[in-house]
Protein backbone atom coordinates (compact mmCIF):
# COMPACT_ATOMS: atom_id res chain seq x y z
CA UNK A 1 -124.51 -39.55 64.59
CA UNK A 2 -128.12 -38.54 63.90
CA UNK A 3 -130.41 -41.25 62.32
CA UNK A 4 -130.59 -38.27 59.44
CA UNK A 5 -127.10 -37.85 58.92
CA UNK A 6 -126.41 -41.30 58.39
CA UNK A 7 -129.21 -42.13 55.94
CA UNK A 8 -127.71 -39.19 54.13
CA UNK A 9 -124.25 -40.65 53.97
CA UNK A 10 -125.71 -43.96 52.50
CA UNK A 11 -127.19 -41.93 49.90
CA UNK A 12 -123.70 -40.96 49.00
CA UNK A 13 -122.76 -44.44 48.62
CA UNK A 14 -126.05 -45.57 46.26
CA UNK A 15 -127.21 -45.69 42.71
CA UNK A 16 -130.54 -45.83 41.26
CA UNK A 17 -133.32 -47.73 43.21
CA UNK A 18 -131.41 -48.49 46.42
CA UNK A 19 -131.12 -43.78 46.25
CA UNK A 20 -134.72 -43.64 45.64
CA UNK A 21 -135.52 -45.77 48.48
CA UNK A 22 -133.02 -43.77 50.75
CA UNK A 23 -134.96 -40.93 49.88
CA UNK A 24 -138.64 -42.15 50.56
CA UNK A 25 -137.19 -42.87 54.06
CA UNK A 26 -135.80 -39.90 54.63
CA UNK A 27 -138.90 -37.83 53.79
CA UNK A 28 -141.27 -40.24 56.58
CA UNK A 29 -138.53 -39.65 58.87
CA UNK A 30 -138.78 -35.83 58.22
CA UNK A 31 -142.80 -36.56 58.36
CA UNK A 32 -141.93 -38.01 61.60
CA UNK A 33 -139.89 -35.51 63.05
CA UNK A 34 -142.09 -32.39 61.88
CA UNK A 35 -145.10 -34.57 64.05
CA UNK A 36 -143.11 -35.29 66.64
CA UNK A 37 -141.91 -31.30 67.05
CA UNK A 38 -145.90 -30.38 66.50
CA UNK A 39 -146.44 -32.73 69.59
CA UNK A 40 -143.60 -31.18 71.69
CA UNK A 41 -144.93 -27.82 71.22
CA UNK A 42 -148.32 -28.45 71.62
CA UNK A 43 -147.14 -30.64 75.22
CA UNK A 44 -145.16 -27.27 75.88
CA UNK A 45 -148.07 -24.71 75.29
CA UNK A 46 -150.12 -27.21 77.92
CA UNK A 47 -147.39 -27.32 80.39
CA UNK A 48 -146.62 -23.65 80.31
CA UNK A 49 -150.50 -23.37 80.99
CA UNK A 50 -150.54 -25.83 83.93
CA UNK A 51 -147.74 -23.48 85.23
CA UNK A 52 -149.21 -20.03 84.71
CA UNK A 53 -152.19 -21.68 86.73
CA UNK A 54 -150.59 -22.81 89.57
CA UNK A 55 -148.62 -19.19 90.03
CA UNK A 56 -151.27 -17.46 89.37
CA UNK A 57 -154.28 -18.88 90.95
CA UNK A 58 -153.75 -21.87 92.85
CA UNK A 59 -150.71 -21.39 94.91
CA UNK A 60 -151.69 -17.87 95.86
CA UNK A 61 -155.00 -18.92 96.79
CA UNK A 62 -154.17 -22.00 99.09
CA UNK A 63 -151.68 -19.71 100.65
CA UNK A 64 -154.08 -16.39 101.29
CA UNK A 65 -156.25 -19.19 102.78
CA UNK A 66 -153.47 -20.20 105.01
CA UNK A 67 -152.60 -16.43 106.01
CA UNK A 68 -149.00 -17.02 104.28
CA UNK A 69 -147.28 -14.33 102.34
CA UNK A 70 -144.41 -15.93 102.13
CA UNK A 71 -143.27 -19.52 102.89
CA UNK A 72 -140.22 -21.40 102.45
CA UNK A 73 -139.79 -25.28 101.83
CA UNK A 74 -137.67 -27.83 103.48
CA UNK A 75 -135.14 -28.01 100.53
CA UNK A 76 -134.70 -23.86 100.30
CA UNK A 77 -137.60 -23.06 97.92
CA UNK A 78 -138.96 -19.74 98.80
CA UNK A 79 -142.65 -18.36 97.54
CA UNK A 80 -143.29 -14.78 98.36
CA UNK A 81 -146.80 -13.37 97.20
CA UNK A 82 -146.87 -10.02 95.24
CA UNK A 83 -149.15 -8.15 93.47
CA UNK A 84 -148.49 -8.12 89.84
CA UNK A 85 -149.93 -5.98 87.25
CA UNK A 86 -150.99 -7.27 83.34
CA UNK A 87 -152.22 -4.98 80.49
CA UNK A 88 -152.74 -5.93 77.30
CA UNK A 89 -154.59 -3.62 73.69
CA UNK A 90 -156.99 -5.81 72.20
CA UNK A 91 -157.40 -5.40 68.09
CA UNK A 92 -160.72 -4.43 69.02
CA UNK A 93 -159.33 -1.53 71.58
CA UNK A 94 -155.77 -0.68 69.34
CA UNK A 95 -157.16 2.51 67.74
CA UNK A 96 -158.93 3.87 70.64
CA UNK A 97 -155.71 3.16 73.41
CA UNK A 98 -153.22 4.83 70.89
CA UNK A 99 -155.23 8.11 70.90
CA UNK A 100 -155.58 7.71 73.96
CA UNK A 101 -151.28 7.66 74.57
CA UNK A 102 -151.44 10.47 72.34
CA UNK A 103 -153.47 12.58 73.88
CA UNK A 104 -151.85 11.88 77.19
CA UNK A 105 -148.68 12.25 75.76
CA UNK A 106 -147.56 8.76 76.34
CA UNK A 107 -146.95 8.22 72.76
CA UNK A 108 -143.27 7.31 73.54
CA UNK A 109 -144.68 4.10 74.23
CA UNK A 110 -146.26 3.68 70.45
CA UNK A 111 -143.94 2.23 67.82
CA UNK A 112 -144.37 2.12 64.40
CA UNK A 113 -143.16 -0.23 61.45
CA UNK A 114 -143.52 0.69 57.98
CA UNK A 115 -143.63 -2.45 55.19
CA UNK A 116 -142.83 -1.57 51.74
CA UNK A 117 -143.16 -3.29 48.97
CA UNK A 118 -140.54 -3.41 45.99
CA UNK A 119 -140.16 -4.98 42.67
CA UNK A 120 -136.65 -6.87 41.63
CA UNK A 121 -134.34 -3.49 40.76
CA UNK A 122 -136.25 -1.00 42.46
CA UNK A 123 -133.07 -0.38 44.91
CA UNK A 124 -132.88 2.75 44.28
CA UNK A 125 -136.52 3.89 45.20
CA UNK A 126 -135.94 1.96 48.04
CA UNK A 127 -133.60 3.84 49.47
CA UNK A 128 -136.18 6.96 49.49
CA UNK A 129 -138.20 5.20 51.77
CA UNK A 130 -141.95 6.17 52.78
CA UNK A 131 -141.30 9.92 50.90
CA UNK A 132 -140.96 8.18 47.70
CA UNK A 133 -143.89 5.88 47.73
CA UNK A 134 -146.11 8.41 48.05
CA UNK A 135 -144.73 9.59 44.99
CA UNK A 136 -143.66 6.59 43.09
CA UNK A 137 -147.44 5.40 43.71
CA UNK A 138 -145.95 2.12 45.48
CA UNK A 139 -148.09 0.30 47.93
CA UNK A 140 -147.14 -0.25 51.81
CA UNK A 141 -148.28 -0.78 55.30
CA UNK A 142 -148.40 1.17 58.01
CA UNK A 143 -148.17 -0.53 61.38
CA UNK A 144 -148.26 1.06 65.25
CA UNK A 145 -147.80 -0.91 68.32
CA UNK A 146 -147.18 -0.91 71.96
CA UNK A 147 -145.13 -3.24 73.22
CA UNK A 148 -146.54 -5.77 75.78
CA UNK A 149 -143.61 -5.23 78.06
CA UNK A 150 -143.48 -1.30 77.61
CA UNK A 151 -147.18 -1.04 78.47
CA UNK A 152 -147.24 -3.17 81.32
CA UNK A 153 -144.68 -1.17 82.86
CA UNK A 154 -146.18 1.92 82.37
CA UNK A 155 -149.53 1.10 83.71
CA UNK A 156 -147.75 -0.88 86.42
CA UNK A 157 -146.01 3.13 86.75
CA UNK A 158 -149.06 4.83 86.87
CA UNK A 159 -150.98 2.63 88.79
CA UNK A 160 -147.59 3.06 91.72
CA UNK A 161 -147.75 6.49 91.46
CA UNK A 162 -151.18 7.00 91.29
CA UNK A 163 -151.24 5.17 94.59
CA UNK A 164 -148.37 6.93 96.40
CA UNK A 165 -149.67 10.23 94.74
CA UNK A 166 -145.59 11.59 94.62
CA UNK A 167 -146.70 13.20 91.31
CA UNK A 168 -150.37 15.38 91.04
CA UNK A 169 -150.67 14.71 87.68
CA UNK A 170 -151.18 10.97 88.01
CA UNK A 171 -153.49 11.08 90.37
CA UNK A 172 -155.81 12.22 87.59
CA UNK A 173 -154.19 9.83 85.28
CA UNK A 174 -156.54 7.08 84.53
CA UNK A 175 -155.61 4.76 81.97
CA UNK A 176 -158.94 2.86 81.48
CA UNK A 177 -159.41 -0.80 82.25
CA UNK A 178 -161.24 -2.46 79.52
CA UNK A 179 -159.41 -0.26 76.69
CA UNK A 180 -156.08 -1.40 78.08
CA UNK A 181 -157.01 -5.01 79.59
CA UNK A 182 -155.32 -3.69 82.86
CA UNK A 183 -155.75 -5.77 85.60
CA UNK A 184 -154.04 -6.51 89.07
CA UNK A 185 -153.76 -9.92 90.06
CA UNK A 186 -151.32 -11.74 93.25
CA UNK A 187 -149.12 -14.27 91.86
CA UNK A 188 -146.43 -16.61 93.65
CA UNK A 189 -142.84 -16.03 92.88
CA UNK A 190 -140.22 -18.92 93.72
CA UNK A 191 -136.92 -18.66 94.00
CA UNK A 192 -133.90 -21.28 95.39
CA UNK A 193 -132.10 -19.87 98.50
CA UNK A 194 -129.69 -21.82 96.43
CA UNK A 195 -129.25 -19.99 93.66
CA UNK A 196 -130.89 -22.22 91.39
């Protein structure tokens, strides 16, 4: 049983002082926990850091030193090399890289949210949607993104067939670098002949 738990099943069993007491401790225990969870996550943020390093840029570059693309360890871990793509819209670049979709007609890739804000009873309006805030004068946000995934694999796409040149328009295609943060990097991938 959690330390929690029981300090709350004491509580059933007090009155007065002895309750009041149960309840300072539980709050520095909660003060405690929410500290210790801030710790974990911050010791999790590092360590998935440390990680994307070492996949990214230091096994791949002790093993293009070596002349390895692939190598596998004594106990059945295999690395294989590949080229990986990584795209990303900066705030800065957001307006600029969805006209740009648009007028390449990727726009598929742009989704939208809409926020709208109701008072308690407005249920009805609500169920009008964007149409009737325009007219009901209520206020709401607009929102358009592209997902990270989505564009990755669609510059990753274009980039492909840009390369293999299957399709002529793509080879004109040119999604531009610094608008979409595209850029090509070799990364390690490990995998268990195990199945681990």
């Amino acid at each position: 049983m959690s330390v929690a738990k029981q300090a709350a099943q004491d509580a059933q069993q007090m009155t007065g002082k002895a309750v009041v007491s149960q309840v300072k401790k539980l709050v520095k225990l909660s003060q405690q926990m929410e500290r210790k969870v801030g710790g974990l996550e911050d010791r999790l943020k590092e360590a998935k850091e440390e990680h994307r390093k070492l996949i990214e840029d230091e096994l791949p570059d002790v093993m293009k030193k070596a002349g390895l693309q692939e190598f596998t360890t004594d106990d059945g871990m295999k690395v294989v090399l590949k080229i990986d793509t990584f795209a990303s819209i900066s705030k800065v670049n957001k307006e600029a890289a969805l006209v740009w979709l648009r007028k390449y007609n990727y726009d598929d890739l742009i989704k939208a949210t809409t926020t709208i804000r109701f008072d308690r009873g407005q249920d009805a309006i609500r169920e009008k949607v964007e149409a009737s805030c325009v007219k009901n004068k209520l206020e709401f946000e607009q929102a358009e993104q592209v997902h990270g995934q989505s564009l990755k694999a669609f510059i990753k796409s274009v980039l492909d067939e840009r390369s293999t040149a299957k399709k002529p328009g793509l080879k004109r295609l040119n999604p531009p670098e610094k608008l979409f943060g595209i850029f090509v990097k070799t990364v390690a991938k490990i995998t268990s002949s195990k199945g681990d």
